[in-house]
C-alpha atoms as a PDB file:
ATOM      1  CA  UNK A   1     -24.434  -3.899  -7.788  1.00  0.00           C
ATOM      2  CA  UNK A   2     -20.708  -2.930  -7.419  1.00  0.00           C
ATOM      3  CA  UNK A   3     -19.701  -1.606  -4.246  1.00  0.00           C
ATOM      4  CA  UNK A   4     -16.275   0.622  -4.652  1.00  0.00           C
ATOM      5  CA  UNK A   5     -14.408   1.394  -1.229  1.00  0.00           C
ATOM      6  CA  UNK A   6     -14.265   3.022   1.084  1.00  0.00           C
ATOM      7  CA  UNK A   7     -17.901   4.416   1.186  1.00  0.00           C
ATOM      8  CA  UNK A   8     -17.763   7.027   3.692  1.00  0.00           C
ATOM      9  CA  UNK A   9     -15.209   9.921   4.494  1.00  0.00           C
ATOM     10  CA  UNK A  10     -14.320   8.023   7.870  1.00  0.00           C
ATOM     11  CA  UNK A  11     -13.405   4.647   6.150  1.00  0.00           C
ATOM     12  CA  UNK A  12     -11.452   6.727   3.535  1.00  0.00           C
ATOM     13  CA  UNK A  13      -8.766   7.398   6.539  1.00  0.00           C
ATOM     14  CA  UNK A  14      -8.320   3.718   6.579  1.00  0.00           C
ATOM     15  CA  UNK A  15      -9.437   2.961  10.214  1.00  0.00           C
ATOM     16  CA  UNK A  16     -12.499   1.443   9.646  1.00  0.00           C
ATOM     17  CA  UNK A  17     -13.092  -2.785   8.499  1.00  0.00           C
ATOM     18  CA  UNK A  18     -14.550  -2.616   5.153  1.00  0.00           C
ATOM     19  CA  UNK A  19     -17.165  -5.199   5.150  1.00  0.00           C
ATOM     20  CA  UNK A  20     -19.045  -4.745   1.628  1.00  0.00           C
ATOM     21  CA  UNK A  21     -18.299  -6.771  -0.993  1.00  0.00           C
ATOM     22  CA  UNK A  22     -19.430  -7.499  -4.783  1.00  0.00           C
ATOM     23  CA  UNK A  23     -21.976 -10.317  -4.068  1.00  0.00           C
ATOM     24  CA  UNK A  24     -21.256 -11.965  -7.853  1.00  0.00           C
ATOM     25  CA  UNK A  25     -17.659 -11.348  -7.558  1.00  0.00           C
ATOM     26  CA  UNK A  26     -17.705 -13.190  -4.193  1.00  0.00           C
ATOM     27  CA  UNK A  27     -19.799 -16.458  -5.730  1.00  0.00           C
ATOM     28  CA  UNK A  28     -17.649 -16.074  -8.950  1.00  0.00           C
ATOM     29  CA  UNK A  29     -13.868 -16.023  -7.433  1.00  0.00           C
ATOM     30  CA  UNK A  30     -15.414 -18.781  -4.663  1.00  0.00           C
ATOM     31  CA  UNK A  31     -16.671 -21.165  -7.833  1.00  0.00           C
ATOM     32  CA  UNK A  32     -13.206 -20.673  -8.505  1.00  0.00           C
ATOM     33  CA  UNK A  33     -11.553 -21.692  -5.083  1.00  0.00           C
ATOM     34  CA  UNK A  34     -14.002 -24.850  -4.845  1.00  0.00           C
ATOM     35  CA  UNK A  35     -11.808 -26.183  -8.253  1.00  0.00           C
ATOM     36  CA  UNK A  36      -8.662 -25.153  -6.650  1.00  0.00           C
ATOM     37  CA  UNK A  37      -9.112 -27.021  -3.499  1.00  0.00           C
ATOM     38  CA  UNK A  38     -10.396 -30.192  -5.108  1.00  0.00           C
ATOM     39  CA  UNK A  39      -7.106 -29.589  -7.529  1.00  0.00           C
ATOM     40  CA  UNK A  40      -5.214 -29.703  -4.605  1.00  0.00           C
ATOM     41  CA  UNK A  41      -5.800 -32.913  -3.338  1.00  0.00           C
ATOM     42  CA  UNK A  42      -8.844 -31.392  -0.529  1.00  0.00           C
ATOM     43  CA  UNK A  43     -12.477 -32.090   0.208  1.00  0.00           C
ATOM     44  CA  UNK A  44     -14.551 -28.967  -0.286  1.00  0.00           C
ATOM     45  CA  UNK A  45     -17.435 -29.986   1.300  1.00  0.00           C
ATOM     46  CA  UNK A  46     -15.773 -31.308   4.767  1.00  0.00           C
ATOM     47  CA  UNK A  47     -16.534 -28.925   7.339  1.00  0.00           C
ATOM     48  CA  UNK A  48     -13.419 -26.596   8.033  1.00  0.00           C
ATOM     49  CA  UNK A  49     -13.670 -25.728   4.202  1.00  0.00           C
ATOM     50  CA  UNK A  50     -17.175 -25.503   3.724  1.00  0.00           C
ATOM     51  CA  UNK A  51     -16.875 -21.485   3.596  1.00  0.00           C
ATOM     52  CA  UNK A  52     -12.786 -21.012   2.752  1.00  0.00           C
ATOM     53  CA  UNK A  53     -13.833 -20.192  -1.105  1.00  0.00           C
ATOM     54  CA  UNK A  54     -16.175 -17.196   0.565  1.00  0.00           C
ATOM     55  CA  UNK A  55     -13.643 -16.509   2.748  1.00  0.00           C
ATOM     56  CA  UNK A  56     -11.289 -16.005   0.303  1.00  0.00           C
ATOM     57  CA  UNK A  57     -13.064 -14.683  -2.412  1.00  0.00           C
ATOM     58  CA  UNK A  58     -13.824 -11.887   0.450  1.00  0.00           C
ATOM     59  CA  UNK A  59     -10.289 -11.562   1.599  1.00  0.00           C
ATOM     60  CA  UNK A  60      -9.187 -10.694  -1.761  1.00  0.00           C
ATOM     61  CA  UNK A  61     -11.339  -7.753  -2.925  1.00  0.00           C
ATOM     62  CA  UNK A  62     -10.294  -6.389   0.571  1.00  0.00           C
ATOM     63  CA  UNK A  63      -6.953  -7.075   0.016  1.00  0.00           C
ATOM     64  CA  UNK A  64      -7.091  -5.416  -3.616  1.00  0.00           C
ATOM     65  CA  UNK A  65      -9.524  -2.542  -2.883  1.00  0.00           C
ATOM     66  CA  UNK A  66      -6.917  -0.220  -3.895  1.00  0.00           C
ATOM     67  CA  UNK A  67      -8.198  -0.569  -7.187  1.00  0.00           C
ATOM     68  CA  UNK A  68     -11.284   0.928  -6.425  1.00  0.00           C
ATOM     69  CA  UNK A  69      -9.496   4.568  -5.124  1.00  0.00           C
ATOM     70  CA  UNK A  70      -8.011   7.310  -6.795  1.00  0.00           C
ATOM     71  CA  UNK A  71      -4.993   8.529  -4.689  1.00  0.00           C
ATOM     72  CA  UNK A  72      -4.523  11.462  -6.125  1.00  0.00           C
ATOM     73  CA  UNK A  73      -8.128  13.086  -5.553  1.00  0.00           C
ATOM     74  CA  UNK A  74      -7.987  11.656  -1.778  1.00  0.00           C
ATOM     75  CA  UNK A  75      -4.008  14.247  -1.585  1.00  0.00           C
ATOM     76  CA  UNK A  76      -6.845  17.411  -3.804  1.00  0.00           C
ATOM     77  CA  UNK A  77      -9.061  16.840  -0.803  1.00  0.00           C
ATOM     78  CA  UNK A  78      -6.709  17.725   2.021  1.00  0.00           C
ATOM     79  CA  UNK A  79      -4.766  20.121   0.255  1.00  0.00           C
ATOM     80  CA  UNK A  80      -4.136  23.216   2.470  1.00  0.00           C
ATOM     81  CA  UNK A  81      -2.081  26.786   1.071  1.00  0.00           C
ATOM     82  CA  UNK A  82       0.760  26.919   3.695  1.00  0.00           C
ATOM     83  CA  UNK A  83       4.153  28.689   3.141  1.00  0.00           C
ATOM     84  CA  UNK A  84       6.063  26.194   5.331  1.00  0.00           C
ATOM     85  CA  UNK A  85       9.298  25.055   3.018  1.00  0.00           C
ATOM     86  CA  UNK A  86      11.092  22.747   5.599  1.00  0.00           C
ATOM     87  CA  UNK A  87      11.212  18.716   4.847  1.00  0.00           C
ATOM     88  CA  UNK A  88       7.708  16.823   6.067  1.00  0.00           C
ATOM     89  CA  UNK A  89       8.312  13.140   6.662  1.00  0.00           C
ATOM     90  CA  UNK A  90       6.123  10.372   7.706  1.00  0.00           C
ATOM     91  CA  UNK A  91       8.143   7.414   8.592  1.00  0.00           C
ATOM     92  CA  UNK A  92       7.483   4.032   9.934  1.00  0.00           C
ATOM     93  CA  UNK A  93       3.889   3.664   7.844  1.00  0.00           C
ATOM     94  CA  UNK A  94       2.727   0.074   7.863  1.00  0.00           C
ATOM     95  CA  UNK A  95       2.809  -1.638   4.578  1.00  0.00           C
ATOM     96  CA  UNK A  96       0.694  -4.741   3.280  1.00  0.00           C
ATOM     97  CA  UNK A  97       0.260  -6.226   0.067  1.00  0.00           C
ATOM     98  CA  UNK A  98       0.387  -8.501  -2.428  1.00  0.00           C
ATOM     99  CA  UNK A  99       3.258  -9.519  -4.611  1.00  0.00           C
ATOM    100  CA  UNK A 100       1.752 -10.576  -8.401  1.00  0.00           C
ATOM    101  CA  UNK A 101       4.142 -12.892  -9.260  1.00  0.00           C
ATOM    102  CA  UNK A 102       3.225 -15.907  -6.412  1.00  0.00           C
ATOM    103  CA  UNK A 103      -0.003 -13.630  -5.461  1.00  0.00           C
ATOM    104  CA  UNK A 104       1.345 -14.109  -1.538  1.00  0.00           C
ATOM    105  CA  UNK A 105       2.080 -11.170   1.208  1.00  0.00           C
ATOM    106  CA  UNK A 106       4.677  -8.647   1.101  1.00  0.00           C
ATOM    107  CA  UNK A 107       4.805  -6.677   4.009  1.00  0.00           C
ATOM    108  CA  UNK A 108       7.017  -3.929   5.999  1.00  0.00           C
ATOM    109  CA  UNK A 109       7.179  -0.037   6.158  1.00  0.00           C
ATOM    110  CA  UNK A 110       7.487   3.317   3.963  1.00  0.00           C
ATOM    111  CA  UNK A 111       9.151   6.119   4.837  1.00  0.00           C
ATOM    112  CA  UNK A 112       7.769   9.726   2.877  1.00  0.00           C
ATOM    113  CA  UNK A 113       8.548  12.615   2.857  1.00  0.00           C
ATOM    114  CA  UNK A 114       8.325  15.999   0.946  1.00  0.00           C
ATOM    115  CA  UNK A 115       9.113  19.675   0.831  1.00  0.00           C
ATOM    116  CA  UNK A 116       6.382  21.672   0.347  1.00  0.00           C
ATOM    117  CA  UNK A 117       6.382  24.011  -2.366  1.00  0.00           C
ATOM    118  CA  UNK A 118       3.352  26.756  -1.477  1.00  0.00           C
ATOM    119  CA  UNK A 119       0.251  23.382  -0.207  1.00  0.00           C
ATOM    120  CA  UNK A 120       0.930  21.089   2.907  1.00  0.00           C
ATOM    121  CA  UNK A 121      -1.638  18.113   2.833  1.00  0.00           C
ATOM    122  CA  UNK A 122      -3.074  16.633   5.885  1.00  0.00           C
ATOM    123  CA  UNK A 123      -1.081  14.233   7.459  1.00  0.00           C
ATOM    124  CA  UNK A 124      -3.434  10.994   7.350  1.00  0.00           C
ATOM    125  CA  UNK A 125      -3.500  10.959   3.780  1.00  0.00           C
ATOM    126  CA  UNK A 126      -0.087  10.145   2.902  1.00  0.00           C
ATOM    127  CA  UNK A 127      -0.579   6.961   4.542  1.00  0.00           C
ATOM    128  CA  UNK A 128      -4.015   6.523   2.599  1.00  0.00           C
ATOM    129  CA  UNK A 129      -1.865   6.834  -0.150  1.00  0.00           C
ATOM    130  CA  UNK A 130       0.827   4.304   1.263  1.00  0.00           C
ATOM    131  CA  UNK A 131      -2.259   1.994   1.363  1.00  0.00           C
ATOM    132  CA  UNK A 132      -4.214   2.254  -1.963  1.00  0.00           C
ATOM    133  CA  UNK A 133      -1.322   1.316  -3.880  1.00  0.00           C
ATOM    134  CA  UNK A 134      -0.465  -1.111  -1.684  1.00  0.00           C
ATOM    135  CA  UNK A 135      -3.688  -2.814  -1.940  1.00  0.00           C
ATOM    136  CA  UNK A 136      -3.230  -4.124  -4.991  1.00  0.00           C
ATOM    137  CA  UNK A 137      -1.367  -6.962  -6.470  1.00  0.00           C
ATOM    138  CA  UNK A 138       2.190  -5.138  -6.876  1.00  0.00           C
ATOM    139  CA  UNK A 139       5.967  -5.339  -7.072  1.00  0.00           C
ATOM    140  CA  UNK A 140       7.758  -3.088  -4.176  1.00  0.00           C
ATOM    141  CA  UNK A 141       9.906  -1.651  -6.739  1.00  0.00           C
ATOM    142  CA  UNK A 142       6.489  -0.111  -8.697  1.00  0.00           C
ATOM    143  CA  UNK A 143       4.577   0.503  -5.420  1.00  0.00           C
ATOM    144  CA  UNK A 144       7.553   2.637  -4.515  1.00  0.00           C
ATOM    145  CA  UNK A 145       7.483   4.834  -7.693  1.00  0.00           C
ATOM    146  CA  UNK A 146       3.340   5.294  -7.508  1.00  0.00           C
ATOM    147  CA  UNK A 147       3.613   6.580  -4.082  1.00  0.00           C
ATOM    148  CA  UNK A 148       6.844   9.067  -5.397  1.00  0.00           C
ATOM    149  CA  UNK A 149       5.095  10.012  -8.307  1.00  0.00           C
ATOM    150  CA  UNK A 150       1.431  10.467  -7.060  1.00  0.00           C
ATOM    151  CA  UNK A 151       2.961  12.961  -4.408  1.00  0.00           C
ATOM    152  CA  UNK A 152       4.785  15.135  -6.998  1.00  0.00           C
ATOM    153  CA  UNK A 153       2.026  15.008  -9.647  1.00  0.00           C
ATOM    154  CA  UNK A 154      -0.284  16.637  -7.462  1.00  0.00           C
ATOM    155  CA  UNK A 155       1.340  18.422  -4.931  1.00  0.00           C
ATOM    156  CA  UNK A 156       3.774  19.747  -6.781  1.00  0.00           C
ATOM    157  CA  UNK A 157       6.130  19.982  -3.720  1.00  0.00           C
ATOM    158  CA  UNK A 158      10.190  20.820  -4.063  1.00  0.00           C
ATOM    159  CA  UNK A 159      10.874  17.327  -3.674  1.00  0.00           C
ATOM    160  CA  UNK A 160       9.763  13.777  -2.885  1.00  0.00           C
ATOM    161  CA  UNK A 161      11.516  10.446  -0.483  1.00  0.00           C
ATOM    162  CA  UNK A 162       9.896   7.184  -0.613  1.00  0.00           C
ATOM    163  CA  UNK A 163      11.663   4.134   1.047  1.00  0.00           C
ATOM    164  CA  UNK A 164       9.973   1.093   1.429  1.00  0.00           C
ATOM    165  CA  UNK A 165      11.698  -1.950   3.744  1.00  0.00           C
ATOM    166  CA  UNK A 166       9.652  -5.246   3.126  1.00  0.00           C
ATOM    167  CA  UNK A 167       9.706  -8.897   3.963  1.00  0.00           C
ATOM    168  CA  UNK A 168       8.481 -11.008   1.309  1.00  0.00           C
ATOM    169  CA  UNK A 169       6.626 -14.287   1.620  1.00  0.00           C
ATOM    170  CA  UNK A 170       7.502 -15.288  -1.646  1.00  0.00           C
ATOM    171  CA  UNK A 171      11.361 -15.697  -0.776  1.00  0.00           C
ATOM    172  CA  UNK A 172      10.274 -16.806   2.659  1.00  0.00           C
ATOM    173  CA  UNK A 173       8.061 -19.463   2.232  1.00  0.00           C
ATOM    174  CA  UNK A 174       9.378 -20.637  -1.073  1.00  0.00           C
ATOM    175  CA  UNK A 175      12.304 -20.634  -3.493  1.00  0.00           C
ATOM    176  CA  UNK A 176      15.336 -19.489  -1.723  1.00  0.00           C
ATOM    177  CA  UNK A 177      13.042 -19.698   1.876  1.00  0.00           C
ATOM    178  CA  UNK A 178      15.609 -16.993   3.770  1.00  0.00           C
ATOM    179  CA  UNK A 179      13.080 -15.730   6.192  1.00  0.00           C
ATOM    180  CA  UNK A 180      15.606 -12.984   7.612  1.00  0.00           C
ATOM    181  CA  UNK A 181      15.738 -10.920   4.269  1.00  0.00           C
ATOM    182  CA  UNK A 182      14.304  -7.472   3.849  1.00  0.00           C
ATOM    183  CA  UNK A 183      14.002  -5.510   0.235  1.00  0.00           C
ATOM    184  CA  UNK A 184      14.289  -2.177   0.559  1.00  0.00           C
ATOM    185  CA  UNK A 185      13.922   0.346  -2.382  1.00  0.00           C
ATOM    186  CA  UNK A 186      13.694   3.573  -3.059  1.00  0.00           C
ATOM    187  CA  UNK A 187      12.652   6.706  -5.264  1.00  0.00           C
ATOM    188  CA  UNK A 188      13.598  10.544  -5.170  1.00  0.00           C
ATOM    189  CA  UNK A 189      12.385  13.504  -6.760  1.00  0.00           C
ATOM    190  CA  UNK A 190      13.447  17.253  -7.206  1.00  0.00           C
ATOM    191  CA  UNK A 191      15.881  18.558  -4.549  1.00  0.00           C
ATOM    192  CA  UNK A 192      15.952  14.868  -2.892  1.00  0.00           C
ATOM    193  CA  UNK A 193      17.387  13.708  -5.643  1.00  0.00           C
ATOM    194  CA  UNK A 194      19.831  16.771  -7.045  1.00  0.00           C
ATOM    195  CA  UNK A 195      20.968  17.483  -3.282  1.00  0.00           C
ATOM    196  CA  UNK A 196      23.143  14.891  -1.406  1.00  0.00           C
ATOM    197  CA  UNK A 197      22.524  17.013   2.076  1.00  0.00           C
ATOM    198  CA  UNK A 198      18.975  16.530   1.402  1.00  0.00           C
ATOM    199  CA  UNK A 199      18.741  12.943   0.941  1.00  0.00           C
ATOM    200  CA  UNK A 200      21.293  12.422   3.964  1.00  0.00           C
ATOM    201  CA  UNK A 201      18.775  14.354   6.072  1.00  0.00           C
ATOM    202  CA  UNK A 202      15.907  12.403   5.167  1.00  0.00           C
ATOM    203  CA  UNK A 203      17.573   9.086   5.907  1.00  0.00           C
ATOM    204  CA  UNK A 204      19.021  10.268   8.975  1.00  0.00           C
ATOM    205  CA  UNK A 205      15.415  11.594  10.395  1.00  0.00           C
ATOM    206  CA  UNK A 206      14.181   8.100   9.555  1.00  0.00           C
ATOM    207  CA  UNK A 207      16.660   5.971  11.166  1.00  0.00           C
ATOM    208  CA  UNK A 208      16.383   8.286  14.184  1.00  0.00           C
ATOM    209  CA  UNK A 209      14.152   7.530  16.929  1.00  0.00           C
ATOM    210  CA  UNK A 210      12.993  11.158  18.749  1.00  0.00           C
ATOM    211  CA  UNK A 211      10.837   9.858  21.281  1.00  0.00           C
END
């Protein structure tokens, strides 16, 4: 039977180990790994690979379980009327995931923020956001826009910030291997994007440490 994640309000907060997985997905993507190894030049049956394809085949519907989430109806169930119309930012949320192209780790942090526009949401769930894109195979440049856009789509707020500041494996560890590069991107909506003061605000507040 498939198992979508989380399963329970507490894991949907993200501070919980999911440890469910599709048993026939697991023995299908493992079948897979077996080839892969042997491909590679490896021995699947000596011992410190006996259980990699498991392992891996696990590791990866973790890693992807984004899939399995709707954003949007996780920001509808912490919606909250509020008349509060100054700029909310969350800044320094951790980011993992998984570039498509090479299908290694891209990893760093996103900076969001809105201005409300009548609803405030509840804080934990614009880094539940943060993560269910992120936990699938993306490109920073896209994960950047689904985080911008599911804000604005269902909050409706004045305006939206999204910066993301990753390191990338896949320039790291191959191609050009410069391990000290960062990518950052970014995407603005309403007022962020129309008002210069705005947008000078929210980049000041997150390059400002407060405590």
């Amino acid at each position: 039977m498939e198992t979508n994640f989380p399963l329970n309000e507490e894991e949907m907060d993200g501070y919980v180990k999911i440890d469910r997985y599709n048993p026939d997905k697991v023995a299908r993507i493992a079948g897979h790994y077996t080839e892969i190894l042997e491909l590679l030049g490896e021995d699947p049956e000596r011992q410190g690979l006996l259980k990699t394809p498991e392992r891996v085949a696990k590791a990866l519907q973790y890693l992807t379980h984004g899939y399995d989430l709707d954003a949007a109806e996780i920001l509808r169930g912490a919606m909250f009327k509020e008349e509060y119309s100054q700029m909310v930012v969350v800044k320094d949320i951790e980011v993992y995931s998984m570039c498509e192209h090479h299908m290694l780790p891209f990893f760093g942090k996103a900076h969001v923020a809105y201005i409300p526009n009548g609803h405030i949401v509840g804080l934990s769930k614009i880094p539940r956001v943060v993560d269910i894109y992120a936990r699938r195979l993306q490109v920073q440049e896209r994960l950047t826009n689904e985080i911008r856009d599911c804000i604005q789509n269902t909050l409706n707020p004045v305006g939206v910030a999204v910066v993301i500041e990753c390191s990338h494996l896949c320039m790291q560890m191959r191609g050009v291997q410069k391990q000290n590069s960062v990518t950052t991107t970014s995407a603005f909506t309403g007022i962020f994007l129309n008002d210069h003061r705005t947008r000078e605000e929210f980049i000041k507040l997150i390059g400002t440490r407060l405590h």
